[in-house]
N, C-alpha and C. Protein backbone atom coordinates (compact mmCIF):
# COMPACT_ATOMS: atom_id res chain seq x y z
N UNK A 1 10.82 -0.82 -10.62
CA UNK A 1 10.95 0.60 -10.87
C UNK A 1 9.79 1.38 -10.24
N UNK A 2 8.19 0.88 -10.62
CA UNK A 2 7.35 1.41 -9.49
C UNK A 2 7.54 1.80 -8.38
N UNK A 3 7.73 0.59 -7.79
CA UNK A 3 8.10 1.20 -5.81
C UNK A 3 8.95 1.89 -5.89
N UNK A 4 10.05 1.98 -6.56
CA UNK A 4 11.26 2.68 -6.29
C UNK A 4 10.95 4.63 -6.90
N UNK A 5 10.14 4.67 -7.74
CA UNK A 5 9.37 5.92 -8.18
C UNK A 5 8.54 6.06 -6.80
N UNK A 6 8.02 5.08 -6.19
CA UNK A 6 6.66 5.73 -5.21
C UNK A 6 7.55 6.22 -4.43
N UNK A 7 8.25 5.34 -4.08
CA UNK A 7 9.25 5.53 -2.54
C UNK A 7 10.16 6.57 -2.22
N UNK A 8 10.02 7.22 -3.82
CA UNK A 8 11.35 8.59 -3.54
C UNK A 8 9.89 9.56 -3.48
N UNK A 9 8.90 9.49 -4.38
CA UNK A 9 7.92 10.55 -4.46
C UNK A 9 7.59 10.50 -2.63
N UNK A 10 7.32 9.71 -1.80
CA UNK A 10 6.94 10.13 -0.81
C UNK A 10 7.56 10.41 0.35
N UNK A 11 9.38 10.36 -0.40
CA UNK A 11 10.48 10.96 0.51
C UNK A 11 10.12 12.71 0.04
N UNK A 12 10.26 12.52 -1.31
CA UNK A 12 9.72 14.00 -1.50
C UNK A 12 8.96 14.81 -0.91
N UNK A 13 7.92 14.44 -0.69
CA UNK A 13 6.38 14.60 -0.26
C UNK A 13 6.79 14.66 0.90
N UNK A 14 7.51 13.99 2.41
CA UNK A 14 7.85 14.17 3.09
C UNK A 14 8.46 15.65 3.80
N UNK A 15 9.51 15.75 2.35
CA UNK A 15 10.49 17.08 2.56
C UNK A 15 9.82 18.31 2.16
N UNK A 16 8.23 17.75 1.42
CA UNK A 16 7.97 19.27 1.09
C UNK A 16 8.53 20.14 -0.19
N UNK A 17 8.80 19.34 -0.97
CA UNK A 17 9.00 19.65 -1.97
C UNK A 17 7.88 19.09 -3.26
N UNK A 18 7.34 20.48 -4.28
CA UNK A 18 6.68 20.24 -5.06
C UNK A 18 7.44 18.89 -6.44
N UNK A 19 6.93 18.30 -6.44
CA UNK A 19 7.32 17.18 -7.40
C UNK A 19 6.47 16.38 -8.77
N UNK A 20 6.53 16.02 -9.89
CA UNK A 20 5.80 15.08 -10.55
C UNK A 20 6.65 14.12 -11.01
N UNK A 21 6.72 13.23 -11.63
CA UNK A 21 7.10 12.42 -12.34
C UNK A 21 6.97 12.51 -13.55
N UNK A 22 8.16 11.93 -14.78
CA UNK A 22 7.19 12.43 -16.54
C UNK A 22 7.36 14.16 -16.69
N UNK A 23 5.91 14.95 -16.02
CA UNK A 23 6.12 15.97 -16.57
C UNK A 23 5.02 16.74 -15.45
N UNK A 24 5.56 18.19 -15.17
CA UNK A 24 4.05 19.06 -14.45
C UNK A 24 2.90 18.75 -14.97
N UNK A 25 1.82 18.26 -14.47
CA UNK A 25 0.46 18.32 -14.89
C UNK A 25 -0.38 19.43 -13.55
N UNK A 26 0.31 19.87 -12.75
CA UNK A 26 -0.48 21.16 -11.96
C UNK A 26 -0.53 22.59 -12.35
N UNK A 27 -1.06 23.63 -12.00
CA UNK A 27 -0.79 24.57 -11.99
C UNK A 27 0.43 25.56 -11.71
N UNK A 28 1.45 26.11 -12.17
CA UNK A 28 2.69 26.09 -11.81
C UNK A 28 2.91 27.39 -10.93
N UNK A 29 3.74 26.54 -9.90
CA UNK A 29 4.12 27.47 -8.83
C UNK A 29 5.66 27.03 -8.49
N UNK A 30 6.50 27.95 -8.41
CA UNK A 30 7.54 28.03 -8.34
C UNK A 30 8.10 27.94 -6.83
N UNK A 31 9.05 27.37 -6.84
CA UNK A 31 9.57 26.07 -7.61
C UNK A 31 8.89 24.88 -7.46
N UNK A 32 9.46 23.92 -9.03
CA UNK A 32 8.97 23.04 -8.75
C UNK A 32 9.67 21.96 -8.96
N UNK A 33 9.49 20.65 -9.23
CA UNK A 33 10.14 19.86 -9.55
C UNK A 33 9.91 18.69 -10.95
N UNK A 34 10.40 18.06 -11.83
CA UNK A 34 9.98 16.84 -12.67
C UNK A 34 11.21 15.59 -12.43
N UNK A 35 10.63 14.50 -12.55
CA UNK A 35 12.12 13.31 -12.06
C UNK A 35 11.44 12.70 -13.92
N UNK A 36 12.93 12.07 -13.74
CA UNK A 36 13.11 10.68 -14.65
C UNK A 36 13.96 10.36 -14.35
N UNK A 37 13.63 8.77 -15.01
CA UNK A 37 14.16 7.68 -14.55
C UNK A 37 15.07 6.72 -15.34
N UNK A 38 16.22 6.60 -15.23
CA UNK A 38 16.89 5.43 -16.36
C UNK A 38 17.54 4.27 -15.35
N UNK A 39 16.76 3.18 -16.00
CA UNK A 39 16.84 2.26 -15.66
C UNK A 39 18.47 1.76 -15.89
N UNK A 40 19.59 1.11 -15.16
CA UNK A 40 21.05 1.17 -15.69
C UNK A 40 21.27 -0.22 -15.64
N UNK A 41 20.79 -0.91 -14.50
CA UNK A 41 21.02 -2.67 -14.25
C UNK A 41 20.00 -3.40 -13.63
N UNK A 42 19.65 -4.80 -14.49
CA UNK A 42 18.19 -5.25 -13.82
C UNK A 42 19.04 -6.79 -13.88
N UNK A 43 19.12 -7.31 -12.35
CA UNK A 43 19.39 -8.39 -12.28
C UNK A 43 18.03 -9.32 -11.63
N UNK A 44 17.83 -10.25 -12.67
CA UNK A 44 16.56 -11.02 -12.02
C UNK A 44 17.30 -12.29 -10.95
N UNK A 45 18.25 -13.04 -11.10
CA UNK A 45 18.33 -13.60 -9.68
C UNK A 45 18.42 -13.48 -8.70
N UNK A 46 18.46 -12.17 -8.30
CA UNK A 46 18.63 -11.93 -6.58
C UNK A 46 17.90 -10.42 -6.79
N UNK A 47 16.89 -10.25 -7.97
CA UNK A 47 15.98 -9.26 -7.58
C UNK A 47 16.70 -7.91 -7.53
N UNK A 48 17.65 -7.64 -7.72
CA UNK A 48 18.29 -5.99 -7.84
C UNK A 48 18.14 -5.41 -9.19
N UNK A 49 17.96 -4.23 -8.50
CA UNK A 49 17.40 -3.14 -9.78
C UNK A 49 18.57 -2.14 -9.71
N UNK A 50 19.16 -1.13 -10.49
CA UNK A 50 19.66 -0.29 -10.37
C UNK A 50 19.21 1.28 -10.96
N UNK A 51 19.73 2.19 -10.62
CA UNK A 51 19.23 3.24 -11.68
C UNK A 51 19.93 4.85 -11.30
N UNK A 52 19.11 5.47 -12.01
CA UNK A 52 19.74 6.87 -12.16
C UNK A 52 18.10 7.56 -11.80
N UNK A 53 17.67 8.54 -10.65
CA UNK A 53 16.37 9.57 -10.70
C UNK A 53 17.06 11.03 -11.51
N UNK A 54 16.96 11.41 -12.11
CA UNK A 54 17.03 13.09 -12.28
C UNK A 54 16.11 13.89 -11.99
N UNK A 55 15.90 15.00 -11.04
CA UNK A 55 15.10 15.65 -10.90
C UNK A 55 15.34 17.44 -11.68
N UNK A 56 14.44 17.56 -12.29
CA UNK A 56 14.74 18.38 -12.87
C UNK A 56 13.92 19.92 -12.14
N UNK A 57 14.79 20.61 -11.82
CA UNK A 57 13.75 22.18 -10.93
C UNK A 57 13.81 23.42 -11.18
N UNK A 58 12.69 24.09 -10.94
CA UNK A 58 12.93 25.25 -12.02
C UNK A 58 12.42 26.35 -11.00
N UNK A 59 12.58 27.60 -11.10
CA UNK A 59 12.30 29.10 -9.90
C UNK A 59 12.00 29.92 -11.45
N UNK A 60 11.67 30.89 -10.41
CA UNK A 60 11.76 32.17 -11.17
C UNK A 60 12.41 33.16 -9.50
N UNK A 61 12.64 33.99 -10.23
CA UNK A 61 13.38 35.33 -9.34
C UNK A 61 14.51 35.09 -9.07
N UNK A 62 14.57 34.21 -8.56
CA UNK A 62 16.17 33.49 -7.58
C UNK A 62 16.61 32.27 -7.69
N UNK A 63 17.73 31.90 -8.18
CA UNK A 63 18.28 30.87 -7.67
C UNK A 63 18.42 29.75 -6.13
N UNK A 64 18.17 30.60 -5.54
CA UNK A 64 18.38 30.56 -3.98
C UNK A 64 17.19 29.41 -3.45
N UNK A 65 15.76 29.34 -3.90
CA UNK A 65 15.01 28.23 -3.48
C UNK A 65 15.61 27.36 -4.33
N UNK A 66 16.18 26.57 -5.20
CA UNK A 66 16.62 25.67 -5.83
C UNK A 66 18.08 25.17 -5.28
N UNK A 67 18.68 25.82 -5.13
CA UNK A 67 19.99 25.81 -3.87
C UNK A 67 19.39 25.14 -2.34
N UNK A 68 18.78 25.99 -1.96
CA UNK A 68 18.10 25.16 -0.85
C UNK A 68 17.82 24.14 -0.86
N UNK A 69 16.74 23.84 -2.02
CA UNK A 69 16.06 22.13 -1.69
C UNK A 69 17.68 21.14 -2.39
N UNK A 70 18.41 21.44 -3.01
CA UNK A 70 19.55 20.66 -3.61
C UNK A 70 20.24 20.51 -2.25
N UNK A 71 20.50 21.23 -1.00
CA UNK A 71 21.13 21.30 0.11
C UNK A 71 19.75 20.36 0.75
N UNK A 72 18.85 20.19 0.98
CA UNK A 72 17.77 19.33 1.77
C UNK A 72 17.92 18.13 0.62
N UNK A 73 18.06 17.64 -0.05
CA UNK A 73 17.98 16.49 -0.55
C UNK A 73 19.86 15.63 -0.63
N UNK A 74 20.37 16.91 -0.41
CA UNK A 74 21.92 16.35 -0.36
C UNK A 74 21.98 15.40 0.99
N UNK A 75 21.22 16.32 1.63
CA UNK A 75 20.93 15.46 3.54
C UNK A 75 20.38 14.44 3.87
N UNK A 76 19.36 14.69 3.09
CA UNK A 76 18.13 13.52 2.90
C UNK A 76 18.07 12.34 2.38
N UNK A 77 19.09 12.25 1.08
CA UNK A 77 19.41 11.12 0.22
C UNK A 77 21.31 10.95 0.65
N UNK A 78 21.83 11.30 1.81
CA UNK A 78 23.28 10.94 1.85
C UNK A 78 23.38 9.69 1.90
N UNK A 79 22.51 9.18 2.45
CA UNK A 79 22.98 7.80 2.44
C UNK A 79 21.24 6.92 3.08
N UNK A 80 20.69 6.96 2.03
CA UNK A 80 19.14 6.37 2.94
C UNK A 80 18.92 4.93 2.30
N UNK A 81 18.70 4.13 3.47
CA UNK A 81 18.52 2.80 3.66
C UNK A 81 17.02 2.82 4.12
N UNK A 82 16.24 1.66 3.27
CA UNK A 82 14.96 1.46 3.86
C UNK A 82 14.51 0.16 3.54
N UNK A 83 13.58 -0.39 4.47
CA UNK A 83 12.83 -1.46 3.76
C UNK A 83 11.29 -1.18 3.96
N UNK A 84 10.66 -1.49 2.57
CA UNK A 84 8.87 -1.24 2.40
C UNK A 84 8.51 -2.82 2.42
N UNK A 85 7.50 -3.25 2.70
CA UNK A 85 6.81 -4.17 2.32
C UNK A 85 7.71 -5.32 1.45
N UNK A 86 8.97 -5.75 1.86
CA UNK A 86 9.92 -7.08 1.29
C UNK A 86 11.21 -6.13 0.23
N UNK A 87 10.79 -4.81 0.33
CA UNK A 87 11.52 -4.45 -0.89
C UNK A 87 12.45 -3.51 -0.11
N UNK A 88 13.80 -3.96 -0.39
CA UNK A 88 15.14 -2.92 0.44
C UNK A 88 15.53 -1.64 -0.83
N UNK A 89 15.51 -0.52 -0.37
CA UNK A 89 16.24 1.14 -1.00
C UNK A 89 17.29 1.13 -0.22
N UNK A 90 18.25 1.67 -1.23
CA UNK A 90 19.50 2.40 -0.95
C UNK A 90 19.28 3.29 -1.63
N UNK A 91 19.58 4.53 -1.76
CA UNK A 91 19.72 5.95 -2.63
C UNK A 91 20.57 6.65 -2.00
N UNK A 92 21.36 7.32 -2.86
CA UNK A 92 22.22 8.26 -2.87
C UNK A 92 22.34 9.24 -3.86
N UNK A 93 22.40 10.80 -3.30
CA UNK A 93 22.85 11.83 -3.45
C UNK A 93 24.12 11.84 -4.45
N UNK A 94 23.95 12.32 -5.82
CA UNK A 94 25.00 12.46 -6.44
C UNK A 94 25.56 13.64 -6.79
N UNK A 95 24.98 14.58 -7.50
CA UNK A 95 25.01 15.65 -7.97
C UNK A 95 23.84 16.46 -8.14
N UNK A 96 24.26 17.90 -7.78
CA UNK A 96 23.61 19.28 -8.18
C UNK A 96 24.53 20.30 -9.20
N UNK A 97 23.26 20.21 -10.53
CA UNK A 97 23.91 21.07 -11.17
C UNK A 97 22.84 22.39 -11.87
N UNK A 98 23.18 23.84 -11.36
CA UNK A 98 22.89 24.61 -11.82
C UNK A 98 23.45 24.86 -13.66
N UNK A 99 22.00 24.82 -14.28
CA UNK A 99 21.87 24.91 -15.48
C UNK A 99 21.06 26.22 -16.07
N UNK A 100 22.24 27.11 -17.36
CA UNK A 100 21.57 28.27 -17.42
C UNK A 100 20.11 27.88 -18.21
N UNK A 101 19.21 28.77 -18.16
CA UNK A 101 18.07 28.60 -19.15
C UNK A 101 18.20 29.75 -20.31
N UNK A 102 18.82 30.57 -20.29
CA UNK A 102 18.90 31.34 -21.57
C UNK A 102 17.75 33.12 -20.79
N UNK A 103 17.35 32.76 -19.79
CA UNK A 103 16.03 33.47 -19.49
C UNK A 103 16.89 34.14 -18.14
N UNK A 104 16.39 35.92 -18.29
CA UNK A 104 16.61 36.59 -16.91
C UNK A 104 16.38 36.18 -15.78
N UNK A 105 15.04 35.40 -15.82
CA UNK A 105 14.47 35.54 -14.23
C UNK A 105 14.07 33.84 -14.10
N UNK A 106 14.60 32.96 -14.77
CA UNK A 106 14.05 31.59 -14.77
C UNK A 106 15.62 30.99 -14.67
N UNK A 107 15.40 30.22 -13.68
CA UNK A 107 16.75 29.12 -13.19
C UNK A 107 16.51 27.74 -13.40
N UNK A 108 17.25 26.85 -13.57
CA UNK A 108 17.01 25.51 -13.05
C UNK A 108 18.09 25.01 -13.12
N UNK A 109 17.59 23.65 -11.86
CA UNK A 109 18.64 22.67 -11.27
C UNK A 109 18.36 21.42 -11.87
N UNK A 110 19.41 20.90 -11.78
CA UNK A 110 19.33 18.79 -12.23
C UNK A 110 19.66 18.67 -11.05
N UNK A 111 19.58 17.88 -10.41
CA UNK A 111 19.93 16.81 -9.18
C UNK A 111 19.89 15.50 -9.77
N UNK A 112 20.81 15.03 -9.16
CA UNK A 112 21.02 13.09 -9.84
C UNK A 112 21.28 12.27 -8.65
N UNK A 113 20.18 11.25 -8.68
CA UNK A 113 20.37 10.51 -7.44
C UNK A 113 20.61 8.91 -8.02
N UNK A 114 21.39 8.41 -6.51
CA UNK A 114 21.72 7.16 -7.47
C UNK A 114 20.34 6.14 -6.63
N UNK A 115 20.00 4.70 -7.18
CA UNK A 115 18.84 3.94 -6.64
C UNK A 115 19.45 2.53 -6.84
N UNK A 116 19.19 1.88 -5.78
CA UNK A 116 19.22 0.43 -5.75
C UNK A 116 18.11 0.17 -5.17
N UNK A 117 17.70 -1.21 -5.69
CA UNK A 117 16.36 -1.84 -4.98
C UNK A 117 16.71 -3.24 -4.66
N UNK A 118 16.01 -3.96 -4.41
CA UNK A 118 16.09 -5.37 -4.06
C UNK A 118 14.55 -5.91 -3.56
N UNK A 119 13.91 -6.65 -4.75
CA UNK A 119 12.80 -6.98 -4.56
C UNK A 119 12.83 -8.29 -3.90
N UNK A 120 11.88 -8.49 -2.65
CA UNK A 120 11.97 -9.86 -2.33
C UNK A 120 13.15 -10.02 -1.20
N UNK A 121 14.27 -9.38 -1.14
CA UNK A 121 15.06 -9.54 -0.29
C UNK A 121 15.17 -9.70 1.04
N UNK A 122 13.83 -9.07 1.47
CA UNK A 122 13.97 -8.97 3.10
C UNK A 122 12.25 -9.27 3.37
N UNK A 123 12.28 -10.53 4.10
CA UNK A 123 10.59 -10.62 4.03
C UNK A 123 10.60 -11.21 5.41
N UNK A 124 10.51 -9.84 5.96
CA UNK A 124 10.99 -9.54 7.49
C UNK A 124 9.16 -9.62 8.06
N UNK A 125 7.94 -8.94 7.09
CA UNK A 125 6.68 -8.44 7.94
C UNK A 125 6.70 -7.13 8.16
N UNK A 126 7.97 -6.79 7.98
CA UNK A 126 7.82 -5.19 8.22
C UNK A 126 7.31 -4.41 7.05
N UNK A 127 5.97 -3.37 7.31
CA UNK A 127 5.30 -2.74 6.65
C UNK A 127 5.98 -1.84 6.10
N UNK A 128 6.82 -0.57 6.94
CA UNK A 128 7.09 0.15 6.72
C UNK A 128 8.06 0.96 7.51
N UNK A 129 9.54 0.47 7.51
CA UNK A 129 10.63 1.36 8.08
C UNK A 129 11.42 2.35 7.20
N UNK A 130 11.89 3.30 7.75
CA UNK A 130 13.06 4.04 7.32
C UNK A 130 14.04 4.41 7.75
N UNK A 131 14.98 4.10 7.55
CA UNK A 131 16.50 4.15 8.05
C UNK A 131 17.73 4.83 7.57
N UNK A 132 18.51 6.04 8.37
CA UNK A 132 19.05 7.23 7.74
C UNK A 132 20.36 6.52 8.65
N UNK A 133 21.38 5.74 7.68
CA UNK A 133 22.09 5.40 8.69
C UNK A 133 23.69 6.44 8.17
């Protein structure tokens, strides 16, 4: 579950999108983002993990930056294949859902991504590829 938390945080981090894990511990600037994680299937003989990320995002003024990054992560996670250091990702893009908050000027989104891992699977030497196939 670690790598598979690092490995989306630095797809994140990639795209430029503000993110934590758990919960904001920065100063808040809009928008931003929080993930969790539910763990759904852990098979120890052949090392597969399964799961659910939710990212949870929040604006003020507009809806419209939260629409955006849900449209950049729809692209980003359509279908991403990678291998880190022995360990193979699959993730996929599931859903965006605009959720009211009760508040005039405060929005937020869920995004739900799906995660497979496979520890051990590929012990190729390769440090670090990524693959958008």
């Amino acid at each position: 579950m670690v790598d598979m938390l690092g490995f989306i945080s630095d797809q994140l981090d990639q795209l430029g999108i503000p993110y934590e894990f758990g919960e904001w511990t920065g100063e808040i600037s809009y928008p931003y983002f929080v993930g969790s994680f539910n763990e759904t299937e852990h098979r120890l003989e052949d090392g597969y993990t399964g799961g659910v990320l939710t990212l949870d995002g929040w604006s003020r003024g507009s809806k419209l930056p939260l629409a955006q990054i849900n449209d950049k992560l729809k692209k980003a996670f359509e279908d991403l294949r990678a291998v880190q250091e022995g360990t193979a990702f699959f993730i996929t893009y599931w859903n965006g859902l605009m959720i009211p908050t009760g508040e005039e000027d405060l929005f937020r989104i869920t995004i739900t991504l799906n995660t497979n891992e496979w520890k051990g699977a590929y012990k190729t030497g390769i440090k670090k590829t990524w693959h958008h196939v």
